[in-house]
Protein backbone atom coordinates (compact mmCIF):
# COMPACT_ATOMS: atom_id res chain seq x y z
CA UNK A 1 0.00 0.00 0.00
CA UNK A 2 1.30 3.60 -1.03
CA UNK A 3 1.34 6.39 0.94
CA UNK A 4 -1.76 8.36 -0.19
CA UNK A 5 -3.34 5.00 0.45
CA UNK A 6 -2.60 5.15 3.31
CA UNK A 7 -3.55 8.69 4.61
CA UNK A 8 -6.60 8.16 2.63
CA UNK A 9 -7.30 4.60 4.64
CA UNK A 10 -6.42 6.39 8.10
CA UNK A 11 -8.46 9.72 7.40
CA UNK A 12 -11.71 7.79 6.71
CA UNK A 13 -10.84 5.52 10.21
CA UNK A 14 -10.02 8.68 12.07
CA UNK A 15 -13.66 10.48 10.66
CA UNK A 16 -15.38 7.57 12.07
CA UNK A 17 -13.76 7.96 15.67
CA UNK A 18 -16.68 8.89 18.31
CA UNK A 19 -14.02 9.02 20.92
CA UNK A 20 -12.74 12.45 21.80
CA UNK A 21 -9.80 11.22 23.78
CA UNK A 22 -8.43 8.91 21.36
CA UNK A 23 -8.48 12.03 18.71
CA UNK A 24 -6.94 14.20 20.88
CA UNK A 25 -4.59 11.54 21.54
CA UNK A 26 -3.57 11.65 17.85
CA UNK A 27 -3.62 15.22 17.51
CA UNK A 28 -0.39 15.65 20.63
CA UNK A 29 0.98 12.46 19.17
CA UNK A 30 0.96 14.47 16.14
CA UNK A 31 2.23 17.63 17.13
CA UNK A 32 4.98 15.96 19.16
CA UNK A 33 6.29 13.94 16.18
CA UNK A 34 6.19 16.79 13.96
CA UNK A 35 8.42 18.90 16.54
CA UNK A 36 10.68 15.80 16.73
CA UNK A 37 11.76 15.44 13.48
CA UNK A 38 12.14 19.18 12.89
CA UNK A 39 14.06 19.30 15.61
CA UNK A 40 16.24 16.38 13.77
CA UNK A 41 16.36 18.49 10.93
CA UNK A 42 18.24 21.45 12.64
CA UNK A 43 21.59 21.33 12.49
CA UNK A 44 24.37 24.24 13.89
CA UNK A 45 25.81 26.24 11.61
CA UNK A 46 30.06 25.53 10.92
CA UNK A 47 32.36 28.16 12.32
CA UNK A 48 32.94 28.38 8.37
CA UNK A 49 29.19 28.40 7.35
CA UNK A 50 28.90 31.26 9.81
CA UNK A 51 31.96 33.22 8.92
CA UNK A 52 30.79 33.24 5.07
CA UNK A 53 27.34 34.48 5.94
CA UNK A 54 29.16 37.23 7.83
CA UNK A 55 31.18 38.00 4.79
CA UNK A 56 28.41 38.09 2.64
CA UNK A 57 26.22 40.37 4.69
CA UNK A 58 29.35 42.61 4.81
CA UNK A 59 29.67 42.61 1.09
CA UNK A 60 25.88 43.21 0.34
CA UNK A 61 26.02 45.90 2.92
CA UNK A 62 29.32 47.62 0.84
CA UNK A 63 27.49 47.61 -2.32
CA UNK A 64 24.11 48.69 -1.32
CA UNK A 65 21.75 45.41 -1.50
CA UNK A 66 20.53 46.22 1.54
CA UNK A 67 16.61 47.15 2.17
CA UNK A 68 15.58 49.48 5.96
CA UNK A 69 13.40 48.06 8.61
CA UNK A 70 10.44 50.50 8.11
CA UNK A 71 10.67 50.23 3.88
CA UNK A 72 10.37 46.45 4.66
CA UNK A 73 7.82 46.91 6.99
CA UNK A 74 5.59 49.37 4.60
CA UNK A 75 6.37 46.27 1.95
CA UNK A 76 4.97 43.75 4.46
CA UNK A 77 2.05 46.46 5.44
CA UNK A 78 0.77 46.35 1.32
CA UNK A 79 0.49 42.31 0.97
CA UNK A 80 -3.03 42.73 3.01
C-alpha cells in the first residue's frame, strides 16, 4: 500500500472515531512527532558556514543590496 493510500485509509478511520480522547490523543501524538523530526532536521551552523554568511552580509552591505526596517515593513504592510 502507497502512501496516499494510506492517509486516505487512516483519514476515513479517524472520521469515524466517536471518541474524543483517542483524537486528541492523535492530535499531541501528532504535534509531538512533527516537533521531533524538525528538531532532527536542525543542524548548527560551521564556524565556516557562519563566517561566510558574515562575509556576505558585509559585502551586500558595501554595495548597497541592503533594504531598511520601516521600507520592509511598509512592503509587508501592502500584501493585506
Amino acid at each position: 500500500m502507497n502512501l496516499e493510500t494510506r492517509k486516505i485509509s487512516f483519514i476515513q478511520e479517524f472520521l469515524r472515531l466517536q471518541n474524543e480522547e483517542i483524537v486528541s490523543g492523535l492530535e499531541k501524538f501528532m504535534h509531538q512527532r512533527k516537533a521531533e523530526l524538525i528538531d532532527e532536521d536542525i543542524k548548527p551552523m560551521t564556524m565556516e558556514q557562519y563566517n561566510a554568511e558574515i562575509d556576505q552580509a558585509m559585502e551586500d552591505s558595501k554595495n548597497g543590496r541592503m533594504i531598511k526596517a520601516t521600507d520592509l515593513k511598509a512592503k509587508i504592510q501592502k500584501w493585506n
